[in-house]
C-alpha atoms as a PDB file:
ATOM      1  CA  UNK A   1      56.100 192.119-113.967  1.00  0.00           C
ATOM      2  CA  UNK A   2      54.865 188.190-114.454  1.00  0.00           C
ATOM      3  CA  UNK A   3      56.154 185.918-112.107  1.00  0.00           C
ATOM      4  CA  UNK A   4      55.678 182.171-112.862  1.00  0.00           C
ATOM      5  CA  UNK A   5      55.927 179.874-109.783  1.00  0.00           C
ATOM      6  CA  UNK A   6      57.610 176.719-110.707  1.00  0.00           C
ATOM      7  CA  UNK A   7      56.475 173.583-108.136  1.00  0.00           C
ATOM      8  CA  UNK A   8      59.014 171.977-106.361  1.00  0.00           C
ATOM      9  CA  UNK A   9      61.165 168.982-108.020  1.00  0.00           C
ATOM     10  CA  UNK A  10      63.962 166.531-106.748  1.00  0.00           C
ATOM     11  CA  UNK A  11      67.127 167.887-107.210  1.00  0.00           C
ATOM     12  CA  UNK A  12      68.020 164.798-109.408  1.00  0.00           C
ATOM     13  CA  UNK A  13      65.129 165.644-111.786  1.00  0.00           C
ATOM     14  CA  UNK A  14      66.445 169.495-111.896  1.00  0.00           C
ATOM     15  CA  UNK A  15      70.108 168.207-113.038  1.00  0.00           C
ATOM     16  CA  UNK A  16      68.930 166.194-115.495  1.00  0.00           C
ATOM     17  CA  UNK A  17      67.126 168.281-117.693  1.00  0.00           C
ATOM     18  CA  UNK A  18      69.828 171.019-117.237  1.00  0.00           C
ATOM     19  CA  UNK A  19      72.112 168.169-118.916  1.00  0.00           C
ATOM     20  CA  UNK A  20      72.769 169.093-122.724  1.00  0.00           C
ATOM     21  CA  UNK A  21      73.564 166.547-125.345  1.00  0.00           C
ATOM     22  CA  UNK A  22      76.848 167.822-126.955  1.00  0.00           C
ATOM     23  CA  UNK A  23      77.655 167.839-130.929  1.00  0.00           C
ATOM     24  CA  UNK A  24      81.082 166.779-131.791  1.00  0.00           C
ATOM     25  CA  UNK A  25      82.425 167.359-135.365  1.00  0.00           C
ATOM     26  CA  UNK A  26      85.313 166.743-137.394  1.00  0.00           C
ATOM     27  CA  UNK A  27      86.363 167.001-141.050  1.00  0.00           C
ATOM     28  CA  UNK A  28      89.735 165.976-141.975  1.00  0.00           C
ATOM     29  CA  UNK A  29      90.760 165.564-145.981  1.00  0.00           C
ATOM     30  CA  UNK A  30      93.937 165.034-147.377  1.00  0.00           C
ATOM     31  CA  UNK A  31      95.572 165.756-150.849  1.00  0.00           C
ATOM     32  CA  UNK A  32      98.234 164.708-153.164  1.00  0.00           C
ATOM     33  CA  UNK A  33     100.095 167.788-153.996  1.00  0.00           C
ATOM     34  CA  UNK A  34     104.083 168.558-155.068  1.00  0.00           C
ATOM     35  CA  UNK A  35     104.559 165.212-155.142  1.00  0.00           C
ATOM     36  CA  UNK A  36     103.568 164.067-151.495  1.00  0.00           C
ATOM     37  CA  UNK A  37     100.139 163.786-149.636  1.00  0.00           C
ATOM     38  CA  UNK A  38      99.724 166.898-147.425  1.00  0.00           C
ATOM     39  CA  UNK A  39      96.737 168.280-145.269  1.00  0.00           C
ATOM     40  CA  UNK A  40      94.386 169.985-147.097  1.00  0.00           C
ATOM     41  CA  UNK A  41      91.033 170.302-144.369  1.00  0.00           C
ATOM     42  CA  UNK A  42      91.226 170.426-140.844  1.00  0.00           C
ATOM     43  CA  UNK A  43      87.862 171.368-139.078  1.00  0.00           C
ATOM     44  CA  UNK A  44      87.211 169.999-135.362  1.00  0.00           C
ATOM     45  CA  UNK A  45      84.208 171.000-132.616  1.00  0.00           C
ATOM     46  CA  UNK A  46      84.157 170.254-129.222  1.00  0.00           C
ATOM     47  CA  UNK A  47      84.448 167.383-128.081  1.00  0.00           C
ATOM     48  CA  UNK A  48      86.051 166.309-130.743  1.00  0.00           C
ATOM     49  CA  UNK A  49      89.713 167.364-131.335  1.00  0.00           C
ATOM     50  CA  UNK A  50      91.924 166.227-134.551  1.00  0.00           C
ATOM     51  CA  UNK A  51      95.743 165.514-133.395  1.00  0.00           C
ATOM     52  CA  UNK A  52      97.957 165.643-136.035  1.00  0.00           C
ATOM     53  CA  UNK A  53     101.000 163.744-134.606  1.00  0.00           C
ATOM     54  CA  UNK A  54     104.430 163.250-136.837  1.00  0.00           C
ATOM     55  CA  UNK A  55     104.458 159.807-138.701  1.00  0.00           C
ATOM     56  CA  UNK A  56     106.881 157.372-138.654  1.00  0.00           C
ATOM     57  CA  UNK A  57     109.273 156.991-141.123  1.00  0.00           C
ATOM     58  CA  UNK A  58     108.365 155.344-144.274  1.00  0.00           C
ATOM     59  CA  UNK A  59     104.636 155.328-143.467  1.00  0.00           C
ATOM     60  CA  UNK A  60     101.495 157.461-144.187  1.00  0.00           C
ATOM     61  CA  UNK A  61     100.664 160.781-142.788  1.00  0.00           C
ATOM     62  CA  UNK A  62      98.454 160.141-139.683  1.00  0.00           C
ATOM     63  CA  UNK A  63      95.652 162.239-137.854  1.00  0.00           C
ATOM     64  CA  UNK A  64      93.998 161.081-134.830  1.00  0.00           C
ATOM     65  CA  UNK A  65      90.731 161.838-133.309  1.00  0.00           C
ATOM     66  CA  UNK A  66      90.190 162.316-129.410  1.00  0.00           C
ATOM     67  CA  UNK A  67      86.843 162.623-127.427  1.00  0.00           C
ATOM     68  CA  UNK A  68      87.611 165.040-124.364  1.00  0.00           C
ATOM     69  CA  UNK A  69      83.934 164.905-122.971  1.00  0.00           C
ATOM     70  CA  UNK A  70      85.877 161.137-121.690  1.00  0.00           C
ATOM     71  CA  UNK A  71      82.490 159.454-123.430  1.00  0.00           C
ATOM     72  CA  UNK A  72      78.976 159.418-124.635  1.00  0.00           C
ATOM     73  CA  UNK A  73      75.711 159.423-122.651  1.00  0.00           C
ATOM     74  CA  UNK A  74      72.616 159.721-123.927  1.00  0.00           C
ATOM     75  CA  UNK A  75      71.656 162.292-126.858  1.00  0.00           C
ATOM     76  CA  UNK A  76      75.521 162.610-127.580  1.00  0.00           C
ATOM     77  CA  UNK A  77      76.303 162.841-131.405  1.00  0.00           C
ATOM     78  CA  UNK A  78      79.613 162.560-133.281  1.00  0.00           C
ATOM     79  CA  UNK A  79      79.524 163.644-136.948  1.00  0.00           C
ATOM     80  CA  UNK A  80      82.961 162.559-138.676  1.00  0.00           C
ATOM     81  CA  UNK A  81      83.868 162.883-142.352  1.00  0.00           C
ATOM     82  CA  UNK A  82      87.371 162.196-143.918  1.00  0.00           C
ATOM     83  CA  UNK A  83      87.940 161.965-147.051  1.00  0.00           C
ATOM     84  CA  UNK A  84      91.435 162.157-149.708  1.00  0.00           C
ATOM     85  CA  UNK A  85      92.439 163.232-152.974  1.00  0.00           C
ATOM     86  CA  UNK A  86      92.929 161.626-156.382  1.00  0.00           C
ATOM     87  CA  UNK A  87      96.576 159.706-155.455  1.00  0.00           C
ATOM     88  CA  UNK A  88      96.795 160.855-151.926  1.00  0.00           C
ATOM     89  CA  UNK A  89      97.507 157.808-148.845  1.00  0.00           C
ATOM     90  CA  UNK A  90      96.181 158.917-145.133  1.00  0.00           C
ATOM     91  CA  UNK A  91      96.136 156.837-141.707  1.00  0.00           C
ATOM     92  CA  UNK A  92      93.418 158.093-139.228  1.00  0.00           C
ATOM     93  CA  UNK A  93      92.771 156.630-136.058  1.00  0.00           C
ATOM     94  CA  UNK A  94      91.567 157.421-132.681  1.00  0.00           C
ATOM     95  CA  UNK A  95      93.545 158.229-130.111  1.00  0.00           C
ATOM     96  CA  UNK A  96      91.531 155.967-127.390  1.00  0.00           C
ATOM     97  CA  UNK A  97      88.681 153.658-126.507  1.00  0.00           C
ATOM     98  CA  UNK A  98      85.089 155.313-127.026  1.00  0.00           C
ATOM     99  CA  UNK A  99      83.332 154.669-123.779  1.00  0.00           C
ATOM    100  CA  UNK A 100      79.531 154.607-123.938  1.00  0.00           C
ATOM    101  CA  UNK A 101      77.360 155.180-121.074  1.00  0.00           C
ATOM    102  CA  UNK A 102      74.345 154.393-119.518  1.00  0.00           C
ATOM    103  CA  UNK A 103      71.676 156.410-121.129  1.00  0.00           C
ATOM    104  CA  UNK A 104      68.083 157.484-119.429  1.00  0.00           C
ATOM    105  CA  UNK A 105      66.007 156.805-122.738  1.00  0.00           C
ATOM    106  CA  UNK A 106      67.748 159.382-125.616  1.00  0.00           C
ATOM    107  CA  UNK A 107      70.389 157.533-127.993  1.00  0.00           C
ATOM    108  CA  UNK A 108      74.326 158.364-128.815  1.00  0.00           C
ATOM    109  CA  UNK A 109      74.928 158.401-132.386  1.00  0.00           C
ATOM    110  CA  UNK A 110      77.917 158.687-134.216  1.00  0.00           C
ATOM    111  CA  UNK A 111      78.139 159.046-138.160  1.00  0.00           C
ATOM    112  CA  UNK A 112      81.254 158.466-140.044  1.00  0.00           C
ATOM    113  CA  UNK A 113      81.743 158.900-143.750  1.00  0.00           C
ATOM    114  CA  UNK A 114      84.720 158.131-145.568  1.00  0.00           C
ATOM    115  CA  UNK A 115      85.136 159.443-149.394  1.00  0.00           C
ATOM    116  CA  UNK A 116      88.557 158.248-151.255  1.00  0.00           C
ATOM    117  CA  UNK A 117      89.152 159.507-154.926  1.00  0.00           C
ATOM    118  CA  UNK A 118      90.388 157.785-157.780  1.00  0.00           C
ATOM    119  CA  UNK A 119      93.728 156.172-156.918  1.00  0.00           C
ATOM    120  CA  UNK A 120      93.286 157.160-153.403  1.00  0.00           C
ATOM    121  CA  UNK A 121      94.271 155.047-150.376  1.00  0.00           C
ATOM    122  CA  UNK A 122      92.887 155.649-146.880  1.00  0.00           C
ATOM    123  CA  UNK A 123      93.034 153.480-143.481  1.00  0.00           C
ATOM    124  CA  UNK A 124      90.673 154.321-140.881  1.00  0.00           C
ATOM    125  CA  UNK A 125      90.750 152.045-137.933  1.00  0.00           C
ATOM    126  CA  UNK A 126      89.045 153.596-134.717  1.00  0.00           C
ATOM    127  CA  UNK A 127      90.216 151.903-131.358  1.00  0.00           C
ATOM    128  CA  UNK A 128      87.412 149.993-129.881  1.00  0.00           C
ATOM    129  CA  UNK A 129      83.925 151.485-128.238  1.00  0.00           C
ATOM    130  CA  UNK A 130      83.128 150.023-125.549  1.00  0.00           C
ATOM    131  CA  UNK A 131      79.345 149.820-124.727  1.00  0.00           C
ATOM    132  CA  UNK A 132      77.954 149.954-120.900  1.00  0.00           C
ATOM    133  CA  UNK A 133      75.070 148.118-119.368  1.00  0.00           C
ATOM    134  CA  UNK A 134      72.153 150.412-120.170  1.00  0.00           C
ATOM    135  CA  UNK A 135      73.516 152.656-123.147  1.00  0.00           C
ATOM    136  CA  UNK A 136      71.941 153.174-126.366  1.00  0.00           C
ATOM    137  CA  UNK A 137      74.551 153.537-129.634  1.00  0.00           C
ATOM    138  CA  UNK A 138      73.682 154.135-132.895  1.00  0.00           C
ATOM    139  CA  UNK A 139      76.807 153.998-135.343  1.00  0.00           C
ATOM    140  CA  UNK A 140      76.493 154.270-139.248  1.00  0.00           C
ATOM    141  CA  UNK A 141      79.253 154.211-141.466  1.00  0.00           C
ATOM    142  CA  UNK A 142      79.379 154.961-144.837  1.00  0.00           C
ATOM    143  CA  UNK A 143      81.787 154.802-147.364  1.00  0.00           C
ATOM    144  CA  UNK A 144      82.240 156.531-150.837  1.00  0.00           C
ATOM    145  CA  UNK A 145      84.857 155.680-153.159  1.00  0.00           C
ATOM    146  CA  UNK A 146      85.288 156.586-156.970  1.00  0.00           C
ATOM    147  CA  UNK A 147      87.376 154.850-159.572  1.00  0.00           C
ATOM    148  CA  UNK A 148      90.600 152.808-158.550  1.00  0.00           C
ATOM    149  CA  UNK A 149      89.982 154.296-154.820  1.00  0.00           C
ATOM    150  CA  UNK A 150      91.174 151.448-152.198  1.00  0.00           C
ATOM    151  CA  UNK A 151      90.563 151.508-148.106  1.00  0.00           C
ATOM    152  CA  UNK A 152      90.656 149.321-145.247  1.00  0.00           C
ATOM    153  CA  UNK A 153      88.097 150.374-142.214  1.00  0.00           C
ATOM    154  CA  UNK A 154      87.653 148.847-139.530  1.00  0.00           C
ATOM    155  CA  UNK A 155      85.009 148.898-136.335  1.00  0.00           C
ATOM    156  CA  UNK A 156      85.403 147.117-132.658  1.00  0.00           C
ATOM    157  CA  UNK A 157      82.726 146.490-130.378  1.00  0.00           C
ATOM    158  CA  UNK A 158      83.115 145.776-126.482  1.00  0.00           C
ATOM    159  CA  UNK A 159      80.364 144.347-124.674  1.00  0.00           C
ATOM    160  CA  UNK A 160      80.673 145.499-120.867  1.00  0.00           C
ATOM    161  CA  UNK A 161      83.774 146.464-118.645  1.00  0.00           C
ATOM    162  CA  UNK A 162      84.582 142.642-118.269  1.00  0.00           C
ATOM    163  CA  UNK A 163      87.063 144.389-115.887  1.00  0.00           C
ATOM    164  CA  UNK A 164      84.565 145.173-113.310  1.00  0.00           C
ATOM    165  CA  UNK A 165      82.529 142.081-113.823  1.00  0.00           C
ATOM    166  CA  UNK A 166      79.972 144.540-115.957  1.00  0.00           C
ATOM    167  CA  UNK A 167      77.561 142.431-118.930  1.00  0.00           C
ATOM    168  CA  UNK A 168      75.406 143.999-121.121  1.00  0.00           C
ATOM    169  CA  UNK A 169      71.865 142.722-120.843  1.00  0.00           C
ATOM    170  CA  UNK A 170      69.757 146.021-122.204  1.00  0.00           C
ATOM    171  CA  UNK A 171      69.973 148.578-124.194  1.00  0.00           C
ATOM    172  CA  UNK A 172      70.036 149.308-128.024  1.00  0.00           C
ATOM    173  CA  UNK A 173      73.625 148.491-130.606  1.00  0.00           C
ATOM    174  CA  UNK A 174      72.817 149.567-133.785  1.00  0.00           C
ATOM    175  CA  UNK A 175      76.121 149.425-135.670  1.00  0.00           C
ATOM    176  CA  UNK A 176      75.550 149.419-140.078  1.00  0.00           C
ATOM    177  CA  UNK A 177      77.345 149.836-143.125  1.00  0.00           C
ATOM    178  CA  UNK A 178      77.433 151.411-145.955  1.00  0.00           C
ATOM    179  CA  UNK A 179      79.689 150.880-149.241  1.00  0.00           C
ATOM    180  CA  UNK A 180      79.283 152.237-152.199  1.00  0.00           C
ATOM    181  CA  UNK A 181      81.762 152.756-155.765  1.00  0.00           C
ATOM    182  CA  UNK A 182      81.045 155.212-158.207  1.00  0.00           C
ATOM    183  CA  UNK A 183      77.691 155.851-156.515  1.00  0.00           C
ATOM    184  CA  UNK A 184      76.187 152.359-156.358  1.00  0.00           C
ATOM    185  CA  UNK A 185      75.816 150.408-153.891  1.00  0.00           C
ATOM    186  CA  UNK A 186      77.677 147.638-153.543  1.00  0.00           C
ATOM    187  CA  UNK A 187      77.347 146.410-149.614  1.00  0.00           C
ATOM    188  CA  UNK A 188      75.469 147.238-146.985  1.00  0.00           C
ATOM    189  CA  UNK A 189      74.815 145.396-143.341  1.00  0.00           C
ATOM    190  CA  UNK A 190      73.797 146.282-140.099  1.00  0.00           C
ATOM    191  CA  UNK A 191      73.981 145.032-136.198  1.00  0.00           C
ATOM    192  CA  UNK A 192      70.552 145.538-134.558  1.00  0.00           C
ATOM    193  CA  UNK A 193      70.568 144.395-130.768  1.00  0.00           C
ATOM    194  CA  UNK A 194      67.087 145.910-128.868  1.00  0.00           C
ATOM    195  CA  UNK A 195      65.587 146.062-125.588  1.00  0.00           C
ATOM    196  CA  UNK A 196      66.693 143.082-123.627  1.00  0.00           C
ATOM    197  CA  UNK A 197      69.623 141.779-125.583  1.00  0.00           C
ATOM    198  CA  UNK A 198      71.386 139.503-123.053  1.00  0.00           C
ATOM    199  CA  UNK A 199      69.667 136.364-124.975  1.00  0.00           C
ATOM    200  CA  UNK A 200      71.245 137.296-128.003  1.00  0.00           C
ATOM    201  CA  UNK A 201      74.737 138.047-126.717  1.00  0.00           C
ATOM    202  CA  UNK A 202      74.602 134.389-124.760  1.00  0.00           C
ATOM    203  CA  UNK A 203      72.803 132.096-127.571  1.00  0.00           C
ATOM    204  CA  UNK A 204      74.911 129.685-129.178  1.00  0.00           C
ATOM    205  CA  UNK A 205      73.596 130.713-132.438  1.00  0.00           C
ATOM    206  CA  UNK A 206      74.084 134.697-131.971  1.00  0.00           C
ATOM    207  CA  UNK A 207      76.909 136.228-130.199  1.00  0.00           C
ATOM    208  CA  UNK A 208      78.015 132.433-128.494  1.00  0.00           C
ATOM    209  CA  UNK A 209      78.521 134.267-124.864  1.00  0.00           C
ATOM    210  CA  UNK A 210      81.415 136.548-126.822  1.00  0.00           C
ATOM    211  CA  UNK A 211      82.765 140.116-125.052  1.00  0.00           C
ATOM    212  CA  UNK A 212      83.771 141.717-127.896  1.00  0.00           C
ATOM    213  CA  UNK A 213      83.415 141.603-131.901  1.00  0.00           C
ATOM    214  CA  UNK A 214      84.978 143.507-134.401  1.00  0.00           C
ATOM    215  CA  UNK A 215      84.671 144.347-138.686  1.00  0.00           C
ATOM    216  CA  UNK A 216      87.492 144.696-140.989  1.00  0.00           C
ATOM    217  CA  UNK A 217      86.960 145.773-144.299  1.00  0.00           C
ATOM    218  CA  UNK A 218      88.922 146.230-147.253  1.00  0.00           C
ATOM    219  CA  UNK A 219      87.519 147.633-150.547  1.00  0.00           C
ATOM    220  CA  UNK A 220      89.428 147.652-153.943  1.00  0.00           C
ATOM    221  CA  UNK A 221      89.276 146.570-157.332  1.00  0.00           C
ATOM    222  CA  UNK A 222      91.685 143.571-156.246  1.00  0.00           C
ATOM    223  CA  UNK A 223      90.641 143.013-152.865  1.00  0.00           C
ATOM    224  CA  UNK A 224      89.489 139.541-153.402  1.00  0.00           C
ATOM    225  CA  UNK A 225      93.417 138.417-154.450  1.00  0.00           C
ATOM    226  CA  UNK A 226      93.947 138.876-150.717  1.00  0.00           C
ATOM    227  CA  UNK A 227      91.860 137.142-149.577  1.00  0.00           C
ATOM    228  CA  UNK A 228      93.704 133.864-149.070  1.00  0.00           C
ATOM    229  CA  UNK A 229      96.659 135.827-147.281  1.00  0.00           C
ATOM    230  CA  UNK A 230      94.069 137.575-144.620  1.00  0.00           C
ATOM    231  CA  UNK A 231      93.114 133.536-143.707  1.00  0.00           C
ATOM    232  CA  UNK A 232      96.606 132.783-143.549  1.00  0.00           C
ATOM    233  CA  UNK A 233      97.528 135.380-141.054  1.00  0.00           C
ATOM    234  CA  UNK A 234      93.934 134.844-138.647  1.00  0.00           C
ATOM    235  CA  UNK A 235      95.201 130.789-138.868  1.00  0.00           C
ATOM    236  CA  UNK A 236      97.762 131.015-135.775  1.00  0.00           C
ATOM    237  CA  UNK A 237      95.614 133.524-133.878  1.00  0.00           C
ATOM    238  CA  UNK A 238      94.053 132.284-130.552  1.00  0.00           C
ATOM    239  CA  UNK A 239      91.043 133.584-128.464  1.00  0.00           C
ATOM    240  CA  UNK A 240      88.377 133.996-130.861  1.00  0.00           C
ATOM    241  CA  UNK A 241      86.610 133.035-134.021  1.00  0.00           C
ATOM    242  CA  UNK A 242      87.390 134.993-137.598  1.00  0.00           C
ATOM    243  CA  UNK A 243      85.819 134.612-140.887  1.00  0.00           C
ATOM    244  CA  UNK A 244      86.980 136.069-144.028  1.00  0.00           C
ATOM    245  CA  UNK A 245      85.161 136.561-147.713  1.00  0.00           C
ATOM    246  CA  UNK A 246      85.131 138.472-150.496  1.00  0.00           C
ATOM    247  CA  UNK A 247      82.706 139.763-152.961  1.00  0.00           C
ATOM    248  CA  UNK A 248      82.132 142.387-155.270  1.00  0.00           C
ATOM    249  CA  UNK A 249      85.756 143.994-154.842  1.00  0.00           C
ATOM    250  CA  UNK A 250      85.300 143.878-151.416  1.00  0.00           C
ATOM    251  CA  UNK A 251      87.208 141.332-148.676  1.00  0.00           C
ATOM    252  CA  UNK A 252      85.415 141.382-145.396  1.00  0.00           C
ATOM    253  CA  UNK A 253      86.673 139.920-142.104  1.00  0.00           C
ATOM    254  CA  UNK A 254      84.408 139.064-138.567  1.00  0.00           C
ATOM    255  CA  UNK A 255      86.200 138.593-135.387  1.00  0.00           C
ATOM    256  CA  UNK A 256      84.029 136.956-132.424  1.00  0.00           C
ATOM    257  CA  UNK A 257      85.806 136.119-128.974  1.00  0.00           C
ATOM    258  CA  UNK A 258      85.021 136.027-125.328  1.00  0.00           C
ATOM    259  CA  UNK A 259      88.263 138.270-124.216  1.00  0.00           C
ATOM    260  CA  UNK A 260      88.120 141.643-125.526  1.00  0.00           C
ATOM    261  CA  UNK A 261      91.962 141.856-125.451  1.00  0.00           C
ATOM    262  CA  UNK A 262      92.486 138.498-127.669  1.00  0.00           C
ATOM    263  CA  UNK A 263      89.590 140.405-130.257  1.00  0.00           C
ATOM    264  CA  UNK A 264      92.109 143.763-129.981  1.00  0.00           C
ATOM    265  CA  UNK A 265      94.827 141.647-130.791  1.00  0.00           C
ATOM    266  CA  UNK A 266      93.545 139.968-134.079  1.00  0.00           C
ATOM    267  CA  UNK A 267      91.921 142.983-135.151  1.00  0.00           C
ATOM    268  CA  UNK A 268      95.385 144.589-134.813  1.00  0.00           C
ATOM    269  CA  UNK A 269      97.098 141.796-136.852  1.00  0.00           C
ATOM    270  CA  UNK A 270      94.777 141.138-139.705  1.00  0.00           C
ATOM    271  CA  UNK A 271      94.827 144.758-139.997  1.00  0.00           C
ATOM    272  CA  UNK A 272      98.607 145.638-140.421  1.00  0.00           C
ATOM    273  CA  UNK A 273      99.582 142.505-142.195  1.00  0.00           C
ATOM    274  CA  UNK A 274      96.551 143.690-145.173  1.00  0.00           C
ATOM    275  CA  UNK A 275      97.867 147.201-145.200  1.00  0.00           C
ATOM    276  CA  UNK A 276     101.470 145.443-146.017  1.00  0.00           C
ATOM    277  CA  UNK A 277      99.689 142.859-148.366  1.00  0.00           C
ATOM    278  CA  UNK A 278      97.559 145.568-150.578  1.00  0.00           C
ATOM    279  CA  UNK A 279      99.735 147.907-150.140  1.00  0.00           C
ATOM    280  CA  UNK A 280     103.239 147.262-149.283  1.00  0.00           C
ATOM    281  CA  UNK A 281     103.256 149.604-146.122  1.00  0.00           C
ATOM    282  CA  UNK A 282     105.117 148.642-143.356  1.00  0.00           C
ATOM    283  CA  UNK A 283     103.270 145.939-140.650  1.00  0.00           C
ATOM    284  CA  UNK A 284     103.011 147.912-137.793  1.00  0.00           C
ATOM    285  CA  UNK A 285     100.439 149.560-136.085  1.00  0.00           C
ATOM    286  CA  UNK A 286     100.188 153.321-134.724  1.00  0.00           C
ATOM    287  CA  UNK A 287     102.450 153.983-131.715  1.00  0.00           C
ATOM    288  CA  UNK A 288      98.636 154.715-129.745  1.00  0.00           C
ATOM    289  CA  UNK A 289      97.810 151.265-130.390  1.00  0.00           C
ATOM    290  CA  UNK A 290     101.324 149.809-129.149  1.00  0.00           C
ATOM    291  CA  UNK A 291     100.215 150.986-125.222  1.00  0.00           C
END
């Protein structure tokens, strides 16, 4: 028998490389079949689990994503692909906040693609991730649509846990897009903050001292004719700064504001009153983003 003496080490160093960076998965695709959009793919891995709650009345079939690991530290990774059917409509959402912590040096990522068929209509609006002091995220997502295929995706970023008097002055945010129709590319754009990103988060000409900032995207053929109604509705709204263009089928919308709630709220409203606008759905919003 070998025996291999092993020196003696902190405790703290022992627990931290018995830490293991989990996987998450989830694969979710509906279809259009007898006449109605049903489920056609459910796949989910720990810590990711797919709800699949009753809609309401009148609006799409929902599913909604929940993290029970209660958030990402370092070397995390989510892997999430949903995707529907020629003529098939689909909400997905999340059912919570994704809370990113502090990491010791290895990054969270978390890859989303989306994939809507001809004359397909999908919504995926993720409640906001909020990003510690310290943590390193990595978020792509991409987006894959064919034909007449229309969508509206959305992403929110929180800077700190204003809450606890928490700013973010290190770390890495890497959040990018992809868009593509009928496999060419027709956007792409990405958020790289490095190192010590305090200065950019405070400068006038960056981030303007803001908490919280948020995407909304909507991609169709007509997405442009919108694009006058998406200003109307951010006109009233208070707290924050919001841009809105369009180009190449595509009608994108920024949101900038120092209170992460007044960001939530626009985000919210932009985002229901364009699902009613393109698509004559009812404005209103989940019942998980109504608490």
């Amino acid at each position: 028998m070998v025996q291999v003496a092993v020196a003696d080490r902190p405790e703290e160093a022992v627990r931290e490389e018995k830490k293991v960076a989990v996987h998450g998965a989830a694969t979710v695709r509906f279809e259009h079949r007898h006449g109605e959009t049903r489920l056609a793919t459910l796949y989910h891995h720990d810590p990711l689990r797919v709800l699949m709650p009753t809609p309401r009345r009148d609006d799409l079939p929902i599913a909604v994503l929940a993290t029970t690991s209660g958030g990402m530290v370092g070397g995390d990774r989510m892997d999430i692909a949903l995707s529907v059917g020629p003529g098939a409509r689909a909400l997905v959402t999340t059912q919570a906040a994704e809370k990113v912590y502090r990491s010791t040096g290895a990054d969270c990522r978390i890859d989303t693609t989306l994939s809507v068929e001809d004359g397909g209509w999908l919504e995926w609006m993720p409640q906001e991730a909020i990003v510690f002091e310290g943590s390193r995220l990595r978020r792509l997502t991409r987006i894959d649509l064919s034909g007449e295929s229309r969508i509206i995706a959305g992403e929110m970023l929180v800077f700190g846990r204003a809450a606890f008097g928490e700013t973010v002055t290190r770390g890495l945010i890497r959040d990018a897009w992809e868009v593509a129709r009928d496999g060419r590319l027709i956007w792409a754009d990405a958020l790289h903050l490095d190192d010590d990103i305090a200065e950019v988060l405070a400068h006038p000409a960056g981030f303007g001292g803001a908490a919280a900032c948020a995407t909304l995207l909507h991609a169709a053929p007509d997405a442009a004719a919108h694009l006058d109604a998406v200003r109307a509705l951010a006109e009233p709204l208070k707290g924050g700064r919001i841009g809105a263009t369009a180009l190449d089928g595509l009608l994108i919308v920024r949101i900038l504001g120092g209170d992460a709630r007044a960001v939530r709220r626009a985000y919210a409203v932009l985002w229901s009153g364009l699902r009613s606008e393109a698509a004559g759905l009812p404005t209103r919003l989940p019942r998980l983003w109504e608490v």
